[in-house]
Protein backbone atom coordinates (compact mmCIF):
# COMPACT_ATOMS: atom_id res chain seq x y z
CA UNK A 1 5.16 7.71 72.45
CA UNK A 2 4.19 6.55 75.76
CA UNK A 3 6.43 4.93 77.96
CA UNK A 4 5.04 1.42 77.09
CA UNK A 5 5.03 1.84 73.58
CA UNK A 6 8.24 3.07 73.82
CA UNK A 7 9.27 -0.24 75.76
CA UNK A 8 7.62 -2.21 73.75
CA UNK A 9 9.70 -0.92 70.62
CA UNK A 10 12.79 -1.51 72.02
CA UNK A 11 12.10 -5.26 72.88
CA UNK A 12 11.42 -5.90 69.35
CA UNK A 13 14.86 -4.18 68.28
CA UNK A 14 16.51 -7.42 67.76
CA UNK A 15 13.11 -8.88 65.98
CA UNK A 16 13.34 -5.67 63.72
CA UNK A 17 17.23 -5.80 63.04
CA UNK A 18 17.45 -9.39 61.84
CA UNK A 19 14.69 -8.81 59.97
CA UNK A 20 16.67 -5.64 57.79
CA UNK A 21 19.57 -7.66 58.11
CA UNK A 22 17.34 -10.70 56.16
CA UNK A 23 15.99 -8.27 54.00
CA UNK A 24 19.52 -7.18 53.13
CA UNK A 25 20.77 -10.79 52.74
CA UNK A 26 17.93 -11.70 50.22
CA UNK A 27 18.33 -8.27 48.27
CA UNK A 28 22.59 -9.51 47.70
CA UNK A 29 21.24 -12.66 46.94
CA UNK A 30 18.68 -11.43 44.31
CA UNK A 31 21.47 -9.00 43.05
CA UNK A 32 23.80 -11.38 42.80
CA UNK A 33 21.99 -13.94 40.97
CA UNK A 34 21.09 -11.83 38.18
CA UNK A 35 24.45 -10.37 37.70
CA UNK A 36 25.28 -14.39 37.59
CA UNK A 37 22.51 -14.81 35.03
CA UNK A 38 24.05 -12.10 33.26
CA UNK A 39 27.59 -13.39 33.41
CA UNK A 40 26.36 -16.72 31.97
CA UNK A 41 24.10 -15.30 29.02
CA UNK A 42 27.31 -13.11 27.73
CA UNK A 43 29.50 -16.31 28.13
CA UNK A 44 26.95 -18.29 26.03
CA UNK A 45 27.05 -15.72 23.66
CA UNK A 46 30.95 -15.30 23.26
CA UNK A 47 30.51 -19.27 23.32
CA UNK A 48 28.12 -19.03 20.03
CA UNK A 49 30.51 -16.23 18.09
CA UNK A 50 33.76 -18.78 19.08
CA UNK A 51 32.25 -21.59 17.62
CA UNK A 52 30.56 -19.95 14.66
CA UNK A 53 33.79 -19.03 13.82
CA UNK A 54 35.00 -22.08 13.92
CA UNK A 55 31.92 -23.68 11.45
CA UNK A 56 32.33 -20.71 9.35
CA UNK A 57 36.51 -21.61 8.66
CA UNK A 58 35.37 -24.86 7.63
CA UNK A 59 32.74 -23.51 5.39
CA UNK A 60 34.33 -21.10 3.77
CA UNK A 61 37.97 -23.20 3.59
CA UNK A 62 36.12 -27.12 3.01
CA UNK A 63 33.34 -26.13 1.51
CA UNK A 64 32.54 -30.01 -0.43
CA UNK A 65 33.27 -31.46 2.97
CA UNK A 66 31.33 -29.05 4.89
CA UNK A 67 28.34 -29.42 2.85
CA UNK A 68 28.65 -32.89 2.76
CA UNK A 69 29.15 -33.28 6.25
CA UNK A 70 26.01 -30.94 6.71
CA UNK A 71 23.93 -32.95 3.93
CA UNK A 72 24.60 -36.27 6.51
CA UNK A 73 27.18 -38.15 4.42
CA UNK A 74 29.39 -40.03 6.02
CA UNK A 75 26.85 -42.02 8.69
């Protein structure tokens, strides 16, 4: 590299730095976020077997009232 090109690299250090630096941010970010997503989906899912547990006691245990209740007596 010639001297100017050289130069002219070194000027744009900073330029090129923050840029990797942004790059790295966003990439957390992204990373992140999905493992959030992630996180969420498996606590909606543990949140469905919880309560389908719960409409399955009554089902199995008040099974006149449950199918009542599900047949939309009572409103």
């Amino acid at each position: 590299m010639g001297g100017n090109m050289q130069t002219a690299m070194m000027h744009d250090l900073p330029a090129y730095m923050e840029e990797a630096l942004n790059q790295n941010r966003k990439n957390r970010s992204d990373e992140r976020k999905k493992k959030t997503k992630a996180s969420k989906l498996r606590e909606m899912i543990s949140d469905h077997h919880e309560d389908a547990d719960v409409m399955q006691y009554y089902k199995d245990n008040h099974p006149e009232w449950f199918n009542s209740f599900m047949g939309g007596d009572g409103e």
